[in-house]
PDB file of N, CA and C in Angstrom:
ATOM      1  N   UNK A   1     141.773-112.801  39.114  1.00  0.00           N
ATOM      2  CA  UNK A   1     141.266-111.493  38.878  1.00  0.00           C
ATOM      3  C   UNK A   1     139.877-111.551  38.258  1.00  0.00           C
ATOM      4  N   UNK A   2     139.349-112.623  37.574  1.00  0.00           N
ATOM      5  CA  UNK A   2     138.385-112.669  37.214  1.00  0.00           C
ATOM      6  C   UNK A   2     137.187-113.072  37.943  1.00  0.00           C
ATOM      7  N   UNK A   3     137.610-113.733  38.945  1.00  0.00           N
ATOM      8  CA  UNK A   3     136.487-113.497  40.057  1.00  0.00           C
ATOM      9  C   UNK A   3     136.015-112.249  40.898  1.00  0.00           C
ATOM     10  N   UNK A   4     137.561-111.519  40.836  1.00  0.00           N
ATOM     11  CA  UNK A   4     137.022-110.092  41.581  1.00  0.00           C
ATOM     12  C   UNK A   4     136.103-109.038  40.724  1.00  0.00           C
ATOM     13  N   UNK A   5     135.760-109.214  38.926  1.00  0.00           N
ATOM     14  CA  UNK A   5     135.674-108.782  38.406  1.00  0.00           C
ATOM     15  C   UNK A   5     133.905-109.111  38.454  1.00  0.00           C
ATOM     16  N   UNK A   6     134.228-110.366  37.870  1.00  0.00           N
ATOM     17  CA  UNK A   6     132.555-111.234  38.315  1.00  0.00           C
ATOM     18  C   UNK A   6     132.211-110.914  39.483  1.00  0.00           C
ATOM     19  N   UNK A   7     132.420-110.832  40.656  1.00  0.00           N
ATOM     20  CA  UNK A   7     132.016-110.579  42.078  1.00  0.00           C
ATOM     21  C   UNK A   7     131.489-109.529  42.028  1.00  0.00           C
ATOM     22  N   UNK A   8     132.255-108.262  41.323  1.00  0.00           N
ATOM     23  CA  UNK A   8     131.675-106.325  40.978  1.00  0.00           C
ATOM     24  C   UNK A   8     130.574-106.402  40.440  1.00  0.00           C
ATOM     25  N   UNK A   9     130.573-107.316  39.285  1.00  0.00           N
ATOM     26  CA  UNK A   9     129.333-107.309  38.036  1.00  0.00           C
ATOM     27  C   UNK A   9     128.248-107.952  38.858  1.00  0.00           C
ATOM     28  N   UNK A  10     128.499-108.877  39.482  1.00  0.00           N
ATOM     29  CA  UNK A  10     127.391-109.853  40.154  1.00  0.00           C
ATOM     30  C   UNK A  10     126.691-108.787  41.104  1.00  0.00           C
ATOM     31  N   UNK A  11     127.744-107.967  41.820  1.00  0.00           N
ATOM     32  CA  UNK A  11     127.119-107.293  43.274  1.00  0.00           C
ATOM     33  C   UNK A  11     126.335-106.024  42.551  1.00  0.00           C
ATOM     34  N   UNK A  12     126.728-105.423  41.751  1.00  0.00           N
ATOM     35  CA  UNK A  12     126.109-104.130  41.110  1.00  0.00           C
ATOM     36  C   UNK A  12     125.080-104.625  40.140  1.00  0.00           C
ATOM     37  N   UNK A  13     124.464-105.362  39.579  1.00  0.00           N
ATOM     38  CA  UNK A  13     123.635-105.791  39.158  1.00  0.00           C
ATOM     39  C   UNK A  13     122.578-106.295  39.517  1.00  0.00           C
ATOM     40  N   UNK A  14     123.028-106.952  41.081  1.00  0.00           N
ATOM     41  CA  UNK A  14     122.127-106.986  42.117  1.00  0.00           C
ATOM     42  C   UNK A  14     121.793-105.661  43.064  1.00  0.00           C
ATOM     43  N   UNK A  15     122.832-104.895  43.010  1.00  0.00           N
ATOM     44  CA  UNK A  15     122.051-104.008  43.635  1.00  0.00           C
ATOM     45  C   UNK A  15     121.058-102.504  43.070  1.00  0.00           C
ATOM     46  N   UNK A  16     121.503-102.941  41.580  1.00  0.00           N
ATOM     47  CA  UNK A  16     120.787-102.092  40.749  1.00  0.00           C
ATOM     48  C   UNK A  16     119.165-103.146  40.700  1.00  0.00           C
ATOM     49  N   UNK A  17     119.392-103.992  40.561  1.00  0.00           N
ATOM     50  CA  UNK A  17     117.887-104.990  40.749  1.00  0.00           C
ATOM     51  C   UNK A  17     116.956-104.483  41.712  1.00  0.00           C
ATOM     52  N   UNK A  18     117.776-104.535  42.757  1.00  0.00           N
ATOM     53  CA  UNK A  18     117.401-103.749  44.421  1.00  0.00           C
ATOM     54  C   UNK A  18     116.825-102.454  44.123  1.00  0.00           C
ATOM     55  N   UNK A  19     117.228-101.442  43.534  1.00  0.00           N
ATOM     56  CA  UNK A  19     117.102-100.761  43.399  1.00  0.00           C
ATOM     57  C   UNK A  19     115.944 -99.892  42.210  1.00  0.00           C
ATOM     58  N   UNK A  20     115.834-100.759  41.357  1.00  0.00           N
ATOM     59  CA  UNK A  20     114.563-101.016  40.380  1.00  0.00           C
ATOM     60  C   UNK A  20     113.579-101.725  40.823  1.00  0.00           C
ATOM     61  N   UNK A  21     113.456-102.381  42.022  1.00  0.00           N
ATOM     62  CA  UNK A  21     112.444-103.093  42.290  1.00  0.00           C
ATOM     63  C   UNK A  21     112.100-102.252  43.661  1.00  0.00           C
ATOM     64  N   UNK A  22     112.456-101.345  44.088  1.00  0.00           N
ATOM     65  CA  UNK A  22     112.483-100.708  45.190  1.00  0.00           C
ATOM     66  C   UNK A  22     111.685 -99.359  44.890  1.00  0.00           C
ATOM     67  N   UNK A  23     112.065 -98.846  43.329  1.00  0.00           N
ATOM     68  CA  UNK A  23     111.645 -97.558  42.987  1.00  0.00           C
ATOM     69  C   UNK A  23     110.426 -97.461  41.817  1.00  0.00           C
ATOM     70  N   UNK A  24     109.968 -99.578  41.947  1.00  0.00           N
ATOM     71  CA  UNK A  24     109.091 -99.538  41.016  1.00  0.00           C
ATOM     72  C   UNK A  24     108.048 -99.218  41.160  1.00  0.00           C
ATOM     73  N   UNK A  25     107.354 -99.382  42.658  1.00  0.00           N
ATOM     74  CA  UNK A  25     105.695 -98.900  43.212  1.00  0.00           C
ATOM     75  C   UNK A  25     105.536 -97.287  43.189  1.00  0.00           C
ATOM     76  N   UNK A  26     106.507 -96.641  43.806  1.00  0.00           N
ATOM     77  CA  UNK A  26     106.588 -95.154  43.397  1.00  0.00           C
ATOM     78  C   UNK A  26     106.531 -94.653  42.111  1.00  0.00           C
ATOM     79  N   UNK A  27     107.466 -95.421  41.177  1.00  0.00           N
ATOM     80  CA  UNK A  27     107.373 -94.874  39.901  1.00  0.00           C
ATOM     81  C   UNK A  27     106.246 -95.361  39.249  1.00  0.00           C
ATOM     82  N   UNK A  28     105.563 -96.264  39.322  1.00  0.00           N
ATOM     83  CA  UNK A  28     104.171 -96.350  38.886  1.00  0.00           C
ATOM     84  C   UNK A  28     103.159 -95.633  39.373  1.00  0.00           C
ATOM     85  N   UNK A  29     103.292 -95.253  40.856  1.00  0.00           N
ATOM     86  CA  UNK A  29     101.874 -94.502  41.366  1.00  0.00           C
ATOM     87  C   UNK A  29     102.563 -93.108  40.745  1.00  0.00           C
ATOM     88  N   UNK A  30     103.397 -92.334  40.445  1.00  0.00           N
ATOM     89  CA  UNK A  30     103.711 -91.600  39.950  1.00  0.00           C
ATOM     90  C   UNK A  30     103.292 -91.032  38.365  1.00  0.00           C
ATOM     91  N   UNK A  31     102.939 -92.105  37.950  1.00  0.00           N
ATOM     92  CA  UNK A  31     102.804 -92.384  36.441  1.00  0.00           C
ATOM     93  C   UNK A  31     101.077 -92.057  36.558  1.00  0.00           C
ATOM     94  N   UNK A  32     100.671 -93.407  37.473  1.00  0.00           N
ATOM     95  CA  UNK A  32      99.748 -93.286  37.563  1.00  0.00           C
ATOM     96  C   UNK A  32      98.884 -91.711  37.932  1.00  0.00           C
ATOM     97  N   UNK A  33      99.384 -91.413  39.006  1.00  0.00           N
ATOM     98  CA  UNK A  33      98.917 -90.013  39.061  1.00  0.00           C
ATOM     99  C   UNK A  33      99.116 -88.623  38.087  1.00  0.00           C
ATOM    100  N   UNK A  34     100.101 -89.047  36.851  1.00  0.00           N
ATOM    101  CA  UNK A  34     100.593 -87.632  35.679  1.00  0.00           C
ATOM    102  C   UNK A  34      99.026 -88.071  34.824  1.00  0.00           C
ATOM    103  N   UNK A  35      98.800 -89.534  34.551  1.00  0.00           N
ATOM    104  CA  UNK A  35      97.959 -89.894  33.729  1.00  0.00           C
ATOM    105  C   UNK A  35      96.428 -89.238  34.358  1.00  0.00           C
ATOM    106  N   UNK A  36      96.266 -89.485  35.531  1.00  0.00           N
ATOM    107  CA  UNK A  36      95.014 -89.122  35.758  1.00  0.00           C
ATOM    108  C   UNK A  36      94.991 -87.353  35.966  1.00  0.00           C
ATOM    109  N   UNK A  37      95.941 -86.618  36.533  1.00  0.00           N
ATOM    110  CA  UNK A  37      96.008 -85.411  36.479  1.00  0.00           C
ATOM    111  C   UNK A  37      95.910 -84.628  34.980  1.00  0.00           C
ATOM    112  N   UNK A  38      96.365 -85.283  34.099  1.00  0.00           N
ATOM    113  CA  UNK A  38      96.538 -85.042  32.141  1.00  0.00           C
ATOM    114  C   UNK A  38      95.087 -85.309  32.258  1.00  0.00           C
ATOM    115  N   UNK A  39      94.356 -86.786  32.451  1.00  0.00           N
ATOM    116  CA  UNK A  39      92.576 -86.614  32.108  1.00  0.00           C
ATOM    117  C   UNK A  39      92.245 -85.498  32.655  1.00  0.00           C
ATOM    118  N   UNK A  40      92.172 -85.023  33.773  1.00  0.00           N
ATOM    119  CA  UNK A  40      91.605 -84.258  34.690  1.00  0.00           C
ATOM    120  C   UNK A  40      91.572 -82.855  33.914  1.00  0.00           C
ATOM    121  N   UNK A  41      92.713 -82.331  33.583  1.00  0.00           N
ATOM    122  CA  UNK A  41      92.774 -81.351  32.378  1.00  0.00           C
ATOM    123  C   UNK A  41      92.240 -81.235  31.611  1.00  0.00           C
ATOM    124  N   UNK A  42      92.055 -82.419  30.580  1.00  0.00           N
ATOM    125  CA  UNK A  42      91.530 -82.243  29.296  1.00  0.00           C
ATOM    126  C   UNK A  42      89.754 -82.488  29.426  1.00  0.00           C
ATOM    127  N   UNK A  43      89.299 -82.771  30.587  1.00  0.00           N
ATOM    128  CA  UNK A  43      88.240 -82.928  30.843  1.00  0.00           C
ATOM    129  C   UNK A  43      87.264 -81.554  31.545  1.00  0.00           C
ATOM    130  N   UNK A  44      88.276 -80.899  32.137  1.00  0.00           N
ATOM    131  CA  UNK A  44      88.167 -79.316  32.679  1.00  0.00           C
ATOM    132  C   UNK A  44      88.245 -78.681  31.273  1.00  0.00           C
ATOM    133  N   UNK A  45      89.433 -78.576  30.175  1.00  0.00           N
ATOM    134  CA  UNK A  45      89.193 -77.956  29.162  1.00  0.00           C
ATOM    135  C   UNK A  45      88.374 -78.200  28.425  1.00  0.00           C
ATOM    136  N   UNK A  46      87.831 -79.536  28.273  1.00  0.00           N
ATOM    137  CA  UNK A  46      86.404 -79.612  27.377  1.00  0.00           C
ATOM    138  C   UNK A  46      85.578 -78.949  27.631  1.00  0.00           C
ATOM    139  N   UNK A  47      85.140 -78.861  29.411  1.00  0.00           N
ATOM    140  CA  UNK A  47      84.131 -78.195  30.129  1.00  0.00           C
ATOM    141  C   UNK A  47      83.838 -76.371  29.985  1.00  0.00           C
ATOM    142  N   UNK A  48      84.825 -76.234  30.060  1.00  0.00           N
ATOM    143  CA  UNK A  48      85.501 -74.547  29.715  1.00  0.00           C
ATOM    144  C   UNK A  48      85.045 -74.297  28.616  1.00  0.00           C
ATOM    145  N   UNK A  49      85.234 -75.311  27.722  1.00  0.00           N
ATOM    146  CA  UNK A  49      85.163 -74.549  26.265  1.00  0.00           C
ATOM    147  C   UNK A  49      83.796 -74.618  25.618  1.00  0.00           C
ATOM    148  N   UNK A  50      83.015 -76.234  26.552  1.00  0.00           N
ATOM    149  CA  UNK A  50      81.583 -75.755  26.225  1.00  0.00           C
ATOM    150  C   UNK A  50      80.668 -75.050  26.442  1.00  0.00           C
ATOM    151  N   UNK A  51      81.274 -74.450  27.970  1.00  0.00           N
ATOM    152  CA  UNK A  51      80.464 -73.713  28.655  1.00  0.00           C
ATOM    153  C   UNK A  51      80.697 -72.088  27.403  1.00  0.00           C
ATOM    154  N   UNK A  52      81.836 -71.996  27.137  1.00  0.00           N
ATOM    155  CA  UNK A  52      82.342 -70.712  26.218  1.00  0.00           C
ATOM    156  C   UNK A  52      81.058 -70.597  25.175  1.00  0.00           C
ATOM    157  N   UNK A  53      81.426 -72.061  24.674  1.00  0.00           N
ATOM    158  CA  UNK A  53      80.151 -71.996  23.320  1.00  0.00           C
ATOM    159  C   UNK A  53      78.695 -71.478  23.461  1.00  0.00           C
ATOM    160  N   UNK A  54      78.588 -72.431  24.617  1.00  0.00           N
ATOM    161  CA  UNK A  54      77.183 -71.983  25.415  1.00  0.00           C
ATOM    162  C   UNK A  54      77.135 -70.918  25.449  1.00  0.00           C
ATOM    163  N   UNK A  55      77.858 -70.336  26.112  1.00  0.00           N
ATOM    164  CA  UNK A  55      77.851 -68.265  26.375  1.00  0.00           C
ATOM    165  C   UNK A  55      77.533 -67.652  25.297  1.00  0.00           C
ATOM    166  N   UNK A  56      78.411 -68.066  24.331  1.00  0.00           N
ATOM    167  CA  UNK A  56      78.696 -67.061  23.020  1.00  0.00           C
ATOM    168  C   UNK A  56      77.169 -67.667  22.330  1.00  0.00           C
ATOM    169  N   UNK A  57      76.756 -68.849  22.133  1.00  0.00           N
ATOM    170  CA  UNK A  57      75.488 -68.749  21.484  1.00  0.00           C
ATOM    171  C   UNK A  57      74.074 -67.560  22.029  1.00  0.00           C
ATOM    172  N   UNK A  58      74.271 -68.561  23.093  1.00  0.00           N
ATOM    173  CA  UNK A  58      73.189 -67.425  24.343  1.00  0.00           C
ATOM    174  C   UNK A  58      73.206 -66.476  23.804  1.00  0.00           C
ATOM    175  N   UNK A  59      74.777 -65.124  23.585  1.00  0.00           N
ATOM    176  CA  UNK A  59      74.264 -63.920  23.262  1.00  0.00           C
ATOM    177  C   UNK A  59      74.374 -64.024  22.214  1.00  0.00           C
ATOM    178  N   UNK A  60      74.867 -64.444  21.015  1.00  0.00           N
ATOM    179  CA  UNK A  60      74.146 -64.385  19.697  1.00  0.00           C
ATOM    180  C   UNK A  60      72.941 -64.327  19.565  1.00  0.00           C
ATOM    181  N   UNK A  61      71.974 -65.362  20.409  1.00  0.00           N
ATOM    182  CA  UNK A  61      70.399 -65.179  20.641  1.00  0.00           C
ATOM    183  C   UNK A  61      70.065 -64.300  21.047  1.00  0.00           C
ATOM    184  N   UNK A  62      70.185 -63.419  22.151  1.00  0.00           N
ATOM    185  CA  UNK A  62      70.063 -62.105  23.141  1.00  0.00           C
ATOM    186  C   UNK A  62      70.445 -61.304  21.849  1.00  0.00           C
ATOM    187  N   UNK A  63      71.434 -61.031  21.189  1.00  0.00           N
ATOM    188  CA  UNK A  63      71.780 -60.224  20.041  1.00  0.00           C
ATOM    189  C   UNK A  63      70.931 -59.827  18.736  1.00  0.00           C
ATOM    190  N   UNK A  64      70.434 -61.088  18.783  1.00  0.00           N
ATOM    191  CA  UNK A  64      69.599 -61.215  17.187  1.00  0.00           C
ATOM    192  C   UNK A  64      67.891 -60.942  17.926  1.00  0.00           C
ATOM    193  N   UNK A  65      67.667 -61.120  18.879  1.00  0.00           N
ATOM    194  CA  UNK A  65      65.821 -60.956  19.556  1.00  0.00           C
ATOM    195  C   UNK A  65      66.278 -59.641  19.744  1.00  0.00           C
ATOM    196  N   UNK A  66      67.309 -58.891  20.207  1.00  0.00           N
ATOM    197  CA  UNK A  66      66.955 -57.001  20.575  1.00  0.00           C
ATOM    198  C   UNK A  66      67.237 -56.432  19.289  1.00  0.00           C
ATOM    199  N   UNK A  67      67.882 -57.362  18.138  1.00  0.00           N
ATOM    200  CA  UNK A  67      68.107 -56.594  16.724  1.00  0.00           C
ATOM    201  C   UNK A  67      66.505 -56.417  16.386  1.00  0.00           C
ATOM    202  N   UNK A  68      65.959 -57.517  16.444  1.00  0.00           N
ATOM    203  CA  UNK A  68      64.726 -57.621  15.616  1.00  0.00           C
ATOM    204  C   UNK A  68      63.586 -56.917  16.556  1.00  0.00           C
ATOM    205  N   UNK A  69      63.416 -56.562  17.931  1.00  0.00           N
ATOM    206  CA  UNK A  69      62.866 -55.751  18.987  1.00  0.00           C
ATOM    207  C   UNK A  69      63.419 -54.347  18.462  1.00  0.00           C
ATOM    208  N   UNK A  70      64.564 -54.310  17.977  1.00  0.00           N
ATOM    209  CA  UNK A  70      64.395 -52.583  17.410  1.00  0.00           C
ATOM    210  C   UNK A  70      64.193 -52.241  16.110  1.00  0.00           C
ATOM    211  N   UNK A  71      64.424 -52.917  15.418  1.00  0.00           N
ATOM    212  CA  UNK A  71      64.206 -53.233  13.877  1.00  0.00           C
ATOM    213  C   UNK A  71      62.459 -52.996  14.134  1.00  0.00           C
ATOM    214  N   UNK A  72      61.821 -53.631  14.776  1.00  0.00           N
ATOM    215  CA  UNK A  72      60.441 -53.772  14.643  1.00  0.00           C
ATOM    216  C   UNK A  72      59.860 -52.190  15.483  1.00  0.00           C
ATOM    217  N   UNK A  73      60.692 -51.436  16.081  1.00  0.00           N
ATOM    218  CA  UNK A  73      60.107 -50.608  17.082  1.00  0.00           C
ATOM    219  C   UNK A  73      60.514 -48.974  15.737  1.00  0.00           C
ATOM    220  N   UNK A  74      61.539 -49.298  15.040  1.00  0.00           N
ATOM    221  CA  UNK A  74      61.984 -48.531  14.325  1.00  0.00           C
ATOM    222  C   UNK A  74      60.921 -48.255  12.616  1.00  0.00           C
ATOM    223  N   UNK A  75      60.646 -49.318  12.496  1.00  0.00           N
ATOM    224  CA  UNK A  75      59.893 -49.408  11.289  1.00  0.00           C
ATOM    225  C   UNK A  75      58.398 -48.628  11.579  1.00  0.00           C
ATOM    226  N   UNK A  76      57.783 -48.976  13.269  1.00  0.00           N
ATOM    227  CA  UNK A  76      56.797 -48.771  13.178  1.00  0.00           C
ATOM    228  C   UNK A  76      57.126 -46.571  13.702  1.00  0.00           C
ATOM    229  N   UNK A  77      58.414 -46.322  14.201  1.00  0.00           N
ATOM    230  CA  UNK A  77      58.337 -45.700  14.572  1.00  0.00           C
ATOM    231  C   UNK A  77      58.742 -44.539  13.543  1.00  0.00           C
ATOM    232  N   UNK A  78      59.176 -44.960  12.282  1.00  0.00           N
ATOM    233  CA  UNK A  78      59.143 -44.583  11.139  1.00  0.00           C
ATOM    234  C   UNK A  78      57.902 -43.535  10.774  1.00  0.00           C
ATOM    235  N   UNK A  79      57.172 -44.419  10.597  1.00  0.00           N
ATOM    236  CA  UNK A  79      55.980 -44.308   9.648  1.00  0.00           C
ATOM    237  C   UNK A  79      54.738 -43.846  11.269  1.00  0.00           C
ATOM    238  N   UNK A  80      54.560 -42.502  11.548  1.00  0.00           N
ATOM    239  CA  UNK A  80      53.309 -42.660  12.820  1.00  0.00           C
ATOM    240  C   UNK A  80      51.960 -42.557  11.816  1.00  0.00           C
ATOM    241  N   UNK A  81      51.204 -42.924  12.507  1.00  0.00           N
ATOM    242  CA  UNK A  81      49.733 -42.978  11.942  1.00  0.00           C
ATOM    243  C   UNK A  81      49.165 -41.757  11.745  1.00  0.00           C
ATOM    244  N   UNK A  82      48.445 -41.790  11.144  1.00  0.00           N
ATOM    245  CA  UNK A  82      48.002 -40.507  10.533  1.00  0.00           C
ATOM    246  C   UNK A  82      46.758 -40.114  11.560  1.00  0.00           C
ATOM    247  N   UNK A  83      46.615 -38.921  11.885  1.00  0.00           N
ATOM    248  CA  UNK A  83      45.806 -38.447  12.919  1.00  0.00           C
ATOM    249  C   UNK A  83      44.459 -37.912  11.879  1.00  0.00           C
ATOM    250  N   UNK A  84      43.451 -38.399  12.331  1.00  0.00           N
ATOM    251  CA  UNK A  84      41.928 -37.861  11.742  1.00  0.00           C
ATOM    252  C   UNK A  84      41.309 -36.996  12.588  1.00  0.00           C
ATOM    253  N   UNK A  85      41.020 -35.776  11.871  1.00  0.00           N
ATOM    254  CA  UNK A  85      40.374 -35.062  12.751  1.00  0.00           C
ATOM    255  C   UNK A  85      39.681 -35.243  13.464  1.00  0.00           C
ATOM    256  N   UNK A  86      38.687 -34.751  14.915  1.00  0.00           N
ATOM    257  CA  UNK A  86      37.662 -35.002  15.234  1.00  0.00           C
ATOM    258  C   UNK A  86      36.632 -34.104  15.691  1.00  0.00           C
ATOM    259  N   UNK A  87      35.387 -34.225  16.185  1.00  0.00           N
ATOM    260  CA  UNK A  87      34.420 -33.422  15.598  1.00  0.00           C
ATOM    261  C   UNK A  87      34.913 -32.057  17.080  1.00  0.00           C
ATOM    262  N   UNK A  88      34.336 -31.126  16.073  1.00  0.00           N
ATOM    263  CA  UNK A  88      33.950 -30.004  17.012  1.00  0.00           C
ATOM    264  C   UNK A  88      33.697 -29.926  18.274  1.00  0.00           C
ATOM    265  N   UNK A  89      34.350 -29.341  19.602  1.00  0.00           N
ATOM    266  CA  UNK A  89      33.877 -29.497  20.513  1.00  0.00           C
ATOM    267  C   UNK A  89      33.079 -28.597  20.881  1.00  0.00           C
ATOM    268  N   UNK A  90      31.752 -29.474  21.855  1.00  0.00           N
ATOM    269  CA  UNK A  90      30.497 -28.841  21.701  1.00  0.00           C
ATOM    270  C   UNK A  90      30.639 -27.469  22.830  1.00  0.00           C
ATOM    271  N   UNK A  91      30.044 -26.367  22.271  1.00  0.00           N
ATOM    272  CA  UNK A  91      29.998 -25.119  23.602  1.00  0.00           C
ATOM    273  C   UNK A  91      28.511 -25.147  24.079  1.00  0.00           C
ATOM    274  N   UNK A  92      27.379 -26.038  23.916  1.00  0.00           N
ATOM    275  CA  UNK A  92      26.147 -25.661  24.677  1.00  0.00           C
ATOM    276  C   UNK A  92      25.162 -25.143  23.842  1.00  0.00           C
ATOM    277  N   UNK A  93      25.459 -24.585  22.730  1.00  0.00           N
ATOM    278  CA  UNK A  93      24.942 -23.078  22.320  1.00  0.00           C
ATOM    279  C   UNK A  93      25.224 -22.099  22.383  1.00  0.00           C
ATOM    280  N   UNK A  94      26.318 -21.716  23.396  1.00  0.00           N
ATOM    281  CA  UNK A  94      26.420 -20.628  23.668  1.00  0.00           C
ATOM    282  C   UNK A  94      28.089 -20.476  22.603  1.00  0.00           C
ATOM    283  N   UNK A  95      28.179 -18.764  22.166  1.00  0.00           N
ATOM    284  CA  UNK A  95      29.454 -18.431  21.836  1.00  0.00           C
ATOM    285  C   UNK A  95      30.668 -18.804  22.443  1.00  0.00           C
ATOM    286  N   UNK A  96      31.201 -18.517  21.863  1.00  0.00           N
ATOM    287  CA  UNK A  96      32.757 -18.833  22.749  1.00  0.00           C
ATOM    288  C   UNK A  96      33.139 -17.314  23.110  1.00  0.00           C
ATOM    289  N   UNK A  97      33.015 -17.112  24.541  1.00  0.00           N
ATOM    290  CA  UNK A  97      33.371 -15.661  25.090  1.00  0.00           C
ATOM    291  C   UNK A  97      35.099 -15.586  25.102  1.00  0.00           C
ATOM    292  N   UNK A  98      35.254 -14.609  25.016  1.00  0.00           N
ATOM    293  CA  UNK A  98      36.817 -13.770  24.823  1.00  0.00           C
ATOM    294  C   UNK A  98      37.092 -13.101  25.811  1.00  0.00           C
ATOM    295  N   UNK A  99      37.721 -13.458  26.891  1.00  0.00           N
ATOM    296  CA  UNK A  99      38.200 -13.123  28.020  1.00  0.00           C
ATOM    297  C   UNK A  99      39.534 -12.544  27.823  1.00  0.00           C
ATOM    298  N   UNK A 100      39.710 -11.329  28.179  1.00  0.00           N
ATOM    299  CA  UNK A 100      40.840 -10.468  28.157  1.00  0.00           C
ATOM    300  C   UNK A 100      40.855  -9.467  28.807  1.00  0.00           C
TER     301      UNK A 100
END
C-alpha cells in the first residue's frame, strides 16, 4: 500500500511541477505588464498634476496683473485732473449778435 501511496505523491507533485512550470511565462508577463501599467499611471498622474499647478499659477499671474491694471486705472480715475481755464474765444471785434 505504500507504493500506491508514493506512486499518488510522486504523480501529483509532478504534475503540479507541470503545471507551475507551464503557468510560469504567463504569470510573469502578467506581472510584468500590472508593473508597467502601475508606472504608466503614476507617471500620467504626475503629468496631470503638473500641468494643474501650471494652470493654477498662470492664473494667479493673470489674477494679480488685472488686480494691479485696475487698482492703477481706479486710483487715477479717482482723482481727474483739474481743468484750467482757457482764454476767451476770439469774436474778430465784432459783438456777439443775439439771434432770436
Amino acid at each position: 500500500m505504500s507504493s500506491t501511496i508514493n506512486a499518488q505523491v510522486v504523480d501529483s507533485v509532478a504534475a503540479t511541477s507541470t503545471l507551475v512550470l507551464g503557468q510560469a511565462p504567463a504569470s510573469a508577463q502578467a506581472m510584468v505588464d500590472l508593473v508597467a501599467a502601475q508606472a504608466l499611471g503614476v507617471l500620467l498622474h504626475g503629468a496631470v498634476h503638473r500641468h494643474q499647478q501650471s494652470a493654477m499659477s498662470g492664473a494667479a499671474a493673470a489674477t494679480a496683473a488685472c488686480t494691479r491694471i485696475l487698482a492703477a486705472r481706479s486710483a487715477t480715475a479717482a482723482a481727474p485732473p483739474a481743468v484750467q481755464p482757457g482764454p476767451a474765444p476770439a469774436t474778430g471785434g465784432k459783438p456777439a449778435s443775439k439771434e432770436g
